[in-house]
PDB file of N, CA and C in Angstrom:
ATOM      1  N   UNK A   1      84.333-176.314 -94.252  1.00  0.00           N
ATOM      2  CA  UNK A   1      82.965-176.491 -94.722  1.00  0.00           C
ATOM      3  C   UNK A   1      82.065-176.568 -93.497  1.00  0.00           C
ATOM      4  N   UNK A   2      81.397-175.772 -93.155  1.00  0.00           N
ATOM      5  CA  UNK A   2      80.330-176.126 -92.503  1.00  0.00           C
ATOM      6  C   UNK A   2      79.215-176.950 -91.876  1.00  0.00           C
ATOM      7  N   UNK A   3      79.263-177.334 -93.560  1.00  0.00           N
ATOM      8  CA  UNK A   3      78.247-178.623 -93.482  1.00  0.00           C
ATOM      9  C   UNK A   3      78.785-180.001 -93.415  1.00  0.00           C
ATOM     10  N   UNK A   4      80.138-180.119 -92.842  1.00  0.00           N
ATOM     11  CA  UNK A   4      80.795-181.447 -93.129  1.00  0.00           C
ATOM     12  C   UNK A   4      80.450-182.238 -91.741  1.00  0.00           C
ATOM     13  N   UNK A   5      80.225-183.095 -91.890  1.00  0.00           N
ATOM     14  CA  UNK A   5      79.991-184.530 -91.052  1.00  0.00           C
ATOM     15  C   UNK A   5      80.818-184.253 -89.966  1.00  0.00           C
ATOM     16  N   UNK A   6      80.255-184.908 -89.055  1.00  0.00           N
ATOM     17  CA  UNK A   6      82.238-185.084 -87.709  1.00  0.00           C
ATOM     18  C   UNK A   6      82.495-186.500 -88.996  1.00  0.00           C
ATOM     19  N   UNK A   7      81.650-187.004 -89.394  1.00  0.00           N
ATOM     20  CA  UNK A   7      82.333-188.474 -90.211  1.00  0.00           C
ATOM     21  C   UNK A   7      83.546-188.090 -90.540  1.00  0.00           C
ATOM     22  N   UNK A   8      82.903-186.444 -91.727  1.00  0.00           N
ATOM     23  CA  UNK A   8      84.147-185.999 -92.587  1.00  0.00           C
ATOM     24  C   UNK A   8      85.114-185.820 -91.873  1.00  0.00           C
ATOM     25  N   UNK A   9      84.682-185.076 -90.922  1.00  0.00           N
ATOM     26  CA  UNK A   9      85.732-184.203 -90.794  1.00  0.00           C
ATOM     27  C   UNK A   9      87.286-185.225 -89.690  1.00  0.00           C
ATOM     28  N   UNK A  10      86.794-186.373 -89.556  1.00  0.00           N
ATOM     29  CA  UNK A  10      87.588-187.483 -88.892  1.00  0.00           C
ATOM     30  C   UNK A  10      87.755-188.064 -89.999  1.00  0.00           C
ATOM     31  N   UNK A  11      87.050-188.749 -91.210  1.00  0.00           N
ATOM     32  CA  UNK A  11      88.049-189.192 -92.328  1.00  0.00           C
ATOM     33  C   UNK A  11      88.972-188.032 -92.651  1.00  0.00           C
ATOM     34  N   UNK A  12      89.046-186.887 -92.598  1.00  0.00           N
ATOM     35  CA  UNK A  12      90.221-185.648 -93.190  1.00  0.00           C
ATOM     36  C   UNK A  12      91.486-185.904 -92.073  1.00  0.00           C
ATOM     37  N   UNK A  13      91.350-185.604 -90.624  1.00  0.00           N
ATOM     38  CA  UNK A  13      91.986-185.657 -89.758  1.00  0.00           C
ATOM     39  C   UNK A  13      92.911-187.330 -89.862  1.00  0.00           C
ATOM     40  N   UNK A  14      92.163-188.109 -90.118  1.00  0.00           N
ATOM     41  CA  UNK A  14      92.785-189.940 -90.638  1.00  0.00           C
ATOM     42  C   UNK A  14      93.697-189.316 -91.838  1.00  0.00           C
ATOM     43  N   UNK A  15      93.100-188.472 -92.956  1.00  0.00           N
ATOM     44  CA  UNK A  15      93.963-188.637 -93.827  1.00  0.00           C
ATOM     45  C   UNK A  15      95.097-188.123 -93.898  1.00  0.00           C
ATOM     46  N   UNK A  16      95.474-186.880 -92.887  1.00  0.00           N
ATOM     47  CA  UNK A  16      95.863-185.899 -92.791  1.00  0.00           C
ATOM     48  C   UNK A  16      97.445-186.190 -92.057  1.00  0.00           C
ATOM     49  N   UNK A  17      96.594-187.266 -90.846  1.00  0.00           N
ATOM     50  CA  UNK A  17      97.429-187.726 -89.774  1.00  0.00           C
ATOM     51  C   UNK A  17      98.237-188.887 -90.587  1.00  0.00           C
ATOM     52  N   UNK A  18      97.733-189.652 -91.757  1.00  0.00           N
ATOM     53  CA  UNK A  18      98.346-190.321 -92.593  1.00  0.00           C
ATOM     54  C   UNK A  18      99.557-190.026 -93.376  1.00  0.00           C
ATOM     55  N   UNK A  19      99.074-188.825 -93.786  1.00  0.00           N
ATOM     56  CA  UNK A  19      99.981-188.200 -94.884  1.00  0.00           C
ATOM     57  C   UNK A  19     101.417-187.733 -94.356  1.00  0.00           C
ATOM     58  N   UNK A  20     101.026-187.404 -93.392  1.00  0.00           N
ATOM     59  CA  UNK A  20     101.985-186.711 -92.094  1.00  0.00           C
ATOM     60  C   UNK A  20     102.819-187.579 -91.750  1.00  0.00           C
ATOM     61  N   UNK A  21     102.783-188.322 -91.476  1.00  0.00           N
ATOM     62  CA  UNK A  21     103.451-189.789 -90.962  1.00  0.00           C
ATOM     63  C   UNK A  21     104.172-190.323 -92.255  1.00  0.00           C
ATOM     64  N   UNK A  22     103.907-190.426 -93.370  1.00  0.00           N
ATOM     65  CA  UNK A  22     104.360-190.983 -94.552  1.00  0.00           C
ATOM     66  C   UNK A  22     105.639-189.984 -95.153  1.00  0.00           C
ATOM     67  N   UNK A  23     105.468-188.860 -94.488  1.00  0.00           N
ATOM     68  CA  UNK A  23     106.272-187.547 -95.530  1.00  0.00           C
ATOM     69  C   UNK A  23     108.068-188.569 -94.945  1.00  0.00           C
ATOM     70  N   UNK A  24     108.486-187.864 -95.844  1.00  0.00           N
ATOM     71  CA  UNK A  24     109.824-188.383 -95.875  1.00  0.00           C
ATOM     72  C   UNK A  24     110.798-186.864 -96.267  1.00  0.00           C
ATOM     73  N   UNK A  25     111.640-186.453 -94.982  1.00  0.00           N
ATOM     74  CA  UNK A  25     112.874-185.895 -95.118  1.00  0.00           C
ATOM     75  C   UNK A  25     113.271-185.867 -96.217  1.00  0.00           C
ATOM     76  N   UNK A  26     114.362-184.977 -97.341  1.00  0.00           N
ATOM     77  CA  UNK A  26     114.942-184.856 -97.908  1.00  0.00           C
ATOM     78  C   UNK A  26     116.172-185.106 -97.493  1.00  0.00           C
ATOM     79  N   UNK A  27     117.415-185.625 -98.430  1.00  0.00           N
ATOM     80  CA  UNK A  27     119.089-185.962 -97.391  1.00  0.00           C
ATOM     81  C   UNK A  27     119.093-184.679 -97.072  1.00  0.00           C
ATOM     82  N   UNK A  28     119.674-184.639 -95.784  1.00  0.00           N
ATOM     83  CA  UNK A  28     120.670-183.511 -95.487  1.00  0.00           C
ATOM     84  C   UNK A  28     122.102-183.214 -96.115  1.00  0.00           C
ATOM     85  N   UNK A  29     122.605-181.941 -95.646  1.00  0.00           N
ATOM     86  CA  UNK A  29     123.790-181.594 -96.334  1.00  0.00           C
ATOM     87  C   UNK A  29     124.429-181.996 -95.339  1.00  0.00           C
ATOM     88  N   UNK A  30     125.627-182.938 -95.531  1.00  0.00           N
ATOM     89  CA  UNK A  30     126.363-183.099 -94.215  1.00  0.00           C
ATOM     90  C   UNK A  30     127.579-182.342 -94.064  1.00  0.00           C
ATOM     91  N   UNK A  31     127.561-181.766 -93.084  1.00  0.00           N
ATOM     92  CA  UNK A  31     128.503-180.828 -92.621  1.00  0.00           C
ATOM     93  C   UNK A  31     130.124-181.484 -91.925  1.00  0.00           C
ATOM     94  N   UNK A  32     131.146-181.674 -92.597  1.00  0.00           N
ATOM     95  CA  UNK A  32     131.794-182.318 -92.069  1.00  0.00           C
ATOM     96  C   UNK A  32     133.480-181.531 -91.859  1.00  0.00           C
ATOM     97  N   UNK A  33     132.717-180.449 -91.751  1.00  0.00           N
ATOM     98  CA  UNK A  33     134.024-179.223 -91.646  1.00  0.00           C
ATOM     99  C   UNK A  33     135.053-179.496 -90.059  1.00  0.00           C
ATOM    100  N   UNK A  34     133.913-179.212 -88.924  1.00  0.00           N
ATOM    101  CA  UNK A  34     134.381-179.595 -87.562  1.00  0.00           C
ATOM    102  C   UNK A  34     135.015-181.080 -87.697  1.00  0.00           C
ATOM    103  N   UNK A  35     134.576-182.252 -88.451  1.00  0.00           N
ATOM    104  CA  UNK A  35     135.441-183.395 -88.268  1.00  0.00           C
ATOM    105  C   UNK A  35     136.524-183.645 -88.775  1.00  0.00           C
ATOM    106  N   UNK A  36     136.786-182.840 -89.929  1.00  0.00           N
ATOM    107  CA  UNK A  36     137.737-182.728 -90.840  1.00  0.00           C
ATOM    108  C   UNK A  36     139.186-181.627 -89.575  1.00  0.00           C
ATOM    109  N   UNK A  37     138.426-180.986 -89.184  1.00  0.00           N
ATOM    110  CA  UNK A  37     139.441-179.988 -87.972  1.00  0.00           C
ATOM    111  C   UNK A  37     139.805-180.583 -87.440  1.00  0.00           C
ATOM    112  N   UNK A  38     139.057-181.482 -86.513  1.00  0.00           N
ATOM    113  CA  UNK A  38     139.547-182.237 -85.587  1.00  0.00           C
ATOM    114  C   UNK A  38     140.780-183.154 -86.099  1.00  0.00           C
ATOM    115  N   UNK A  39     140.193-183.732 -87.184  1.00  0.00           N
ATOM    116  CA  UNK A  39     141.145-184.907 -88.057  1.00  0.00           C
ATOM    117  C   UNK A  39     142.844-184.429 -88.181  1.00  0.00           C
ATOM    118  N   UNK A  40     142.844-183.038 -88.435  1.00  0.00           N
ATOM    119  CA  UNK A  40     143.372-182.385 -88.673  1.00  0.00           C
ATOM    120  C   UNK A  40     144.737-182.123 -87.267  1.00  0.00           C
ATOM    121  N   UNK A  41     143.889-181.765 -86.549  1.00  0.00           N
ATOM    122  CA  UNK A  41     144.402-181.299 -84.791  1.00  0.00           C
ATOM    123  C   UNK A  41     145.074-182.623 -84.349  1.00  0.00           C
ATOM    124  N   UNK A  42     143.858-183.827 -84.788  1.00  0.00           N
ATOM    125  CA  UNK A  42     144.474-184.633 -83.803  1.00  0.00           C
ATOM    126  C   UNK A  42     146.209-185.264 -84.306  1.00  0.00           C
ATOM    127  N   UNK A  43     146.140-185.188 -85.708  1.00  0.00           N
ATOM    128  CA  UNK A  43     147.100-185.600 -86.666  1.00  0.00           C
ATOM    129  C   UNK A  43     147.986-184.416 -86.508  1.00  0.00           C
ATOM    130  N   UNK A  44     148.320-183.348 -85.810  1.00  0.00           N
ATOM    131  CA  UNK A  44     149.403-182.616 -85.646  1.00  0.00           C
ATOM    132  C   UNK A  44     149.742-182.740 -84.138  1.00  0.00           C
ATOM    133  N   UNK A  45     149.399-184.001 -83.185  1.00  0.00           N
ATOM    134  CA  UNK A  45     149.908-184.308 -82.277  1.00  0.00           C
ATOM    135  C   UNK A  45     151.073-185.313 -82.381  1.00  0.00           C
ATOM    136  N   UNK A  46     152.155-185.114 -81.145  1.00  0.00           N
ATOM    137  CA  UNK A  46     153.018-186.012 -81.544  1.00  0.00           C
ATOM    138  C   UNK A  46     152.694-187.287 -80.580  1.00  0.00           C
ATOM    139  N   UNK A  47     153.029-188.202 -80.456  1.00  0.00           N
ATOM    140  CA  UNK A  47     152.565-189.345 -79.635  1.00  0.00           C
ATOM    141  C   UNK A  47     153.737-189.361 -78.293  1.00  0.00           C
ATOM    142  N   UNK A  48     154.990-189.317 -78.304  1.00  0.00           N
ATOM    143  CA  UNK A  48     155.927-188.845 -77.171  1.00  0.00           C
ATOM    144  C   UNK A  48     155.524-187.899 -76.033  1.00  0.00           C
ATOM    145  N   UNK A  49     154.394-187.056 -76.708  1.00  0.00           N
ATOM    146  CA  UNK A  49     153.924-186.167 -75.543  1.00  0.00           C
ATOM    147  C   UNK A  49     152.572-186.782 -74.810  1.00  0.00           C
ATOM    148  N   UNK A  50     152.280-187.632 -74.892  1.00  0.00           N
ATOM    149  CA  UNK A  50     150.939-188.261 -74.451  1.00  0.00           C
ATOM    150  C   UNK A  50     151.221-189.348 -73.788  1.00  0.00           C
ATOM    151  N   UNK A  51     150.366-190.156 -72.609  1.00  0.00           N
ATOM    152  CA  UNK A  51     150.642-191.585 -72.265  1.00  0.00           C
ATOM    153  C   UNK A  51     150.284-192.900 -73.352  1.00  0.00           C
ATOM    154  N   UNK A  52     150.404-193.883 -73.526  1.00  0.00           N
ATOM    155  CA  UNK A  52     150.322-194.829 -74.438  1.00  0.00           C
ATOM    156  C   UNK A  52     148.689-195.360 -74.777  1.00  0.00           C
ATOM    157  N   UNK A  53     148.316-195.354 -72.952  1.00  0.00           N
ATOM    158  CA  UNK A  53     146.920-195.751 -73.038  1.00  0.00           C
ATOM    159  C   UNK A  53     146.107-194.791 -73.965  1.00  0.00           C
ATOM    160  N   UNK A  54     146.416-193.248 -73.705  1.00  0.00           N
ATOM    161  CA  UNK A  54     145.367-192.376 -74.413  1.00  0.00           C
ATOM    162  C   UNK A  54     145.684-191.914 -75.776  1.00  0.00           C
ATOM    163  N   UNK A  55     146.843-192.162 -75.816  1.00  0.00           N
ATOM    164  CA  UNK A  55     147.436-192.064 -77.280  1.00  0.00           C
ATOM    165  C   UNK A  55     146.930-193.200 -77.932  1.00  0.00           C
ATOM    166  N   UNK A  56     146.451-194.245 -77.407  1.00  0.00           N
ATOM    167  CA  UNK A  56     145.845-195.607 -78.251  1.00  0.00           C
ATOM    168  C   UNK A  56     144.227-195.252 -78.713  1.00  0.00           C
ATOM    169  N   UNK A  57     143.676-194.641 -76.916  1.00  0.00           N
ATOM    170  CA  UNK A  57     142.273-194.088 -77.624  1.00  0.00           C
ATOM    171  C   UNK A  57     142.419-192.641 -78.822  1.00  0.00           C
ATOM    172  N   UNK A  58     143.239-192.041 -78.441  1.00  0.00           N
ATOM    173  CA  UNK A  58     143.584-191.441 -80.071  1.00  0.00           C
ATOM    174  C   UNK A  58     143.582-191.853 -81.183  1.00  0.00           C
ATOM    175  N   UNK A  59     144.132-192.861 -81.366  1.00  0.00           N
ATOM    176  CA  UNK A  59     144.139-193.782 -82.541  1.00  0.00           C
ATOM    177  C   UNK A  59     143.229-194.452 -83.203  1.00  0.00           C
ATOM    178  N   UNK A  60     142.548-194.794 -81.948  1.00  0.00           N
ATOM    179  CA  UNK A  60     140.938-195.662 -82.558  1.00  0.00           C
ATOM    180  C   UNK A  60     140.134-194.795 -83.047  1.00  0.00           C
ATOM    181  N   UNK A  61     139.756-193.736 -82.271  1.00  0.00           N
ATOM    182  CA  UNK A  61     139.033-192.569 -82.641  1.00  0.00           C
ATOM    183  C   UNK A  61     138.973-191.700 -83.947  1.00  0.00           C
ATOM    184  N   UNK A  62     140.588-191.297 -84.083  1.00  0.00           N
ATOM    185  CA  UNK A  62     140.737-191.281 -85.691  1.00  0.00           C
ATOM    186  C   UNK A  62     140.917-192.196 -86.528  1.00  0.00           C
ATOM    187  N   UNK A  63     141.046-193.305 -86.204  1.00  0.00           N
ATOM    188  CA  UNK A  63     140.682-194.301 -87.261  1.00  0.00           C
ATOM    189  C   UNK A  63     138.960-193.749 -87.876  1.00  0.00           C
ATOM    190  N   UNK A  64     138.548-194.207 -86.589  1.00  0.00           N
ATOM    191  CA  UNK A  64     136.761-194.059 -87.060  1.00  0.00           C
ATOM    192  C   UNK A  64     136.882-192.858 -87.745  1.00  0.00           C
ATOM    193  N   UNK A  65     137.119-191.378 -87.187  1.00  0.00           N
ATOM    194  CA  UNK A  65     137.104-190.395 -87.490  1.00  0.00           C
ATOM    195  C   UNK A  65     136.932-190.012 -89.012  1.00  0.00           C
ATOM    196  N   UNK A  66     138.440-190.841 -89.416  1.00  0.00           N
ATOM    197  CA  UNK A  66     138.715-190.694 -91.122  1.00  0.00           C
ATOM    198  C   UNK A  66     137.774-191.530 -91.834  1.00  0.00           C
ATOM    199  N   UNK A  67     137.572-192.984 -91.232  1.00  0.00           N
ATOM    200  CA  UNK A  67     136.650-193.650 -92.149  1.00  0.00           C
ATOM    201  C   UNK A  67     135.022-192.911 -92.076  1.00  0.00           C
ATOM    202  N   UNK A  68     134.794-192.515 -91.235  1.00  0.00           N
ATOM    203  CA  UNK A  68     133.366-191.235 -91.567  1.00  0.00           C
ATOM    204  C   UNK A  68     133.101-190.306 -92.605  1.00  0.00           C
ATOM    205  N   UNK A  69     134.893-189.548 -92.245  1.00  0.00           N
ATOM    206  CA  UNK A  69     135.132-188.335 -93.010  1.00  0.00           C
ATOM    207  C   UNK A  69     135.058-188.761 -94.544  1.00  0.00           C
ATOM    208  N   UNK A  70     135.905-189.574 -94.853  1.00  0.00           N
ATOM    209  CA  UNK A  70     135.583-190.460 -96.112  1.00  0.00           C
ATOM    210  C   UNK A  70     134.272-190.933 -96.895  1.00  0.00           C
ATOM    211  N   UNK A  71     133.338-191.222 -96.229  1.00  0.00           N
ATOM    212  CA  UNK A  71     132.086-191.986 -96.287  1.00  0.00           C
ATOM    213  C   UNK A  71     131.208-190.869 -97.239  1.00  0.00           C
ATOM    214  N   UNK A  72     131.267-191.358 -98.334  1.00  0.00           N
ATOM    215  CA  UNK A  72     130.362-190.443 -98.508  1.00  0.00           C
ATOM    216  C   UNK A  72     128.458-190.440 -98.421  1.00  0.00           C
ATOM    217  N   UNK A  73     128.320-191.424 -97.756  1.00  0.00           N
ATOM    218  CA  UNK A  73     126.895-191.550 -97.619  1.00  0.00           C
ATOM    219  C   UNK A  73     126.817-191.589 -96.278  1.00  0.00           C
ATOM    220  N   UNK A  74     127.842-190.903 -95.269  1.00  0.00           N
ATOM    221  CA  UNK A  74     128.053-190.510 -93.578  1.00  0.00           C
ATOM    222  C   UNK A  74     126.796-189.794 -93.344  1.00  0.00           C
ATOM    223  N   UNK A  75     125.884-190.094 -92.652  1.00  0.00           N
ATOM    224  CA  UNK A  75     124.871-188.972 -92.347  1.00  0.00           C
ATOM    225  C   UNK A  75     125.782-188.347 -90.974  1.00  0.00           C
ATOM    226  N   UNK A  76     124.887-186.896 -90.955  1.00  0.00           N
ATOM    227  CA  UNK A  76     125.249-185.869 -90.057  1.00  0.00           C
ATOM    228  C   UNK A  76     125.178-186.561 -88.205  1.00  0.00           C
ATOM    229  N   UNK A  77     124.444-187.303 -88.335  1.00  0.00           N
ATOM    230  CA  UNK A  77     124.656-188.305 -86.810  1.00  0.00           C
ATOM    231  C   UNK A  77     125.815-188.924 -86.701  1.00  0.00           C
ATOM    232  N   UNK A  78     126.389-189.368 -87.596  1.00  0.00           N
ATOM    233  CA  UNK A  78     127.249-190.424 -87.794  1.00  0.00           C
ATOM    234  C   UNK A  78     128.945-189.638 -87.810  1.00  0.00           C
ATOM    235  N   UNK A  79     128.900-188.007 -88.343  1.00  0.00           N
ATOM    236  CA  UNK A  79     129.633-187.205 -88.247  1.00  0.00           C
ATOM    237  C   UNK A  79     129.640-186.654 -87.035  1.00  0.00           C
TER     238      UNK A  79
END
């Protein structure tokens, strides 16, 4: 509009910059194909071939791993 105020046209830009800020994401689809592989890989290792220490961080890792994979309210960060 032409004839609009700077008033207006800074209440529009307030409202605008409002609205913007308020919008809210839709869920994502979480993609949990690569964790499920991994889950997969790491569980066709044998533990005899590894040292104890890193075979332990193996363990923790897929612990977490599966309880993610499981989750069904896991967001894609969290995968």
């Amino acid at each position: 509009d032409t004839n609009a105020t700077q008033t207006q046209v800074n209440a529009q830009v307030t409202a605008l910059t409002t609205a913007l800020n308020k919008l809210v994401k839709k869920d994502q689809v979480v993609n949990k194909a690569e964790l499920n592989a991994k889950i997969k890989e790491a569980e066709g290792l044998k533990e005899a071939d590894y040292t104890s220490d890193s075979w332990s961080t193996l363990r923790t890792a897929l612990t977490n791993a599966k309880t993610v994979a499981a989750d069904t309210n896991a967001t894609q960060t969290q995968v």
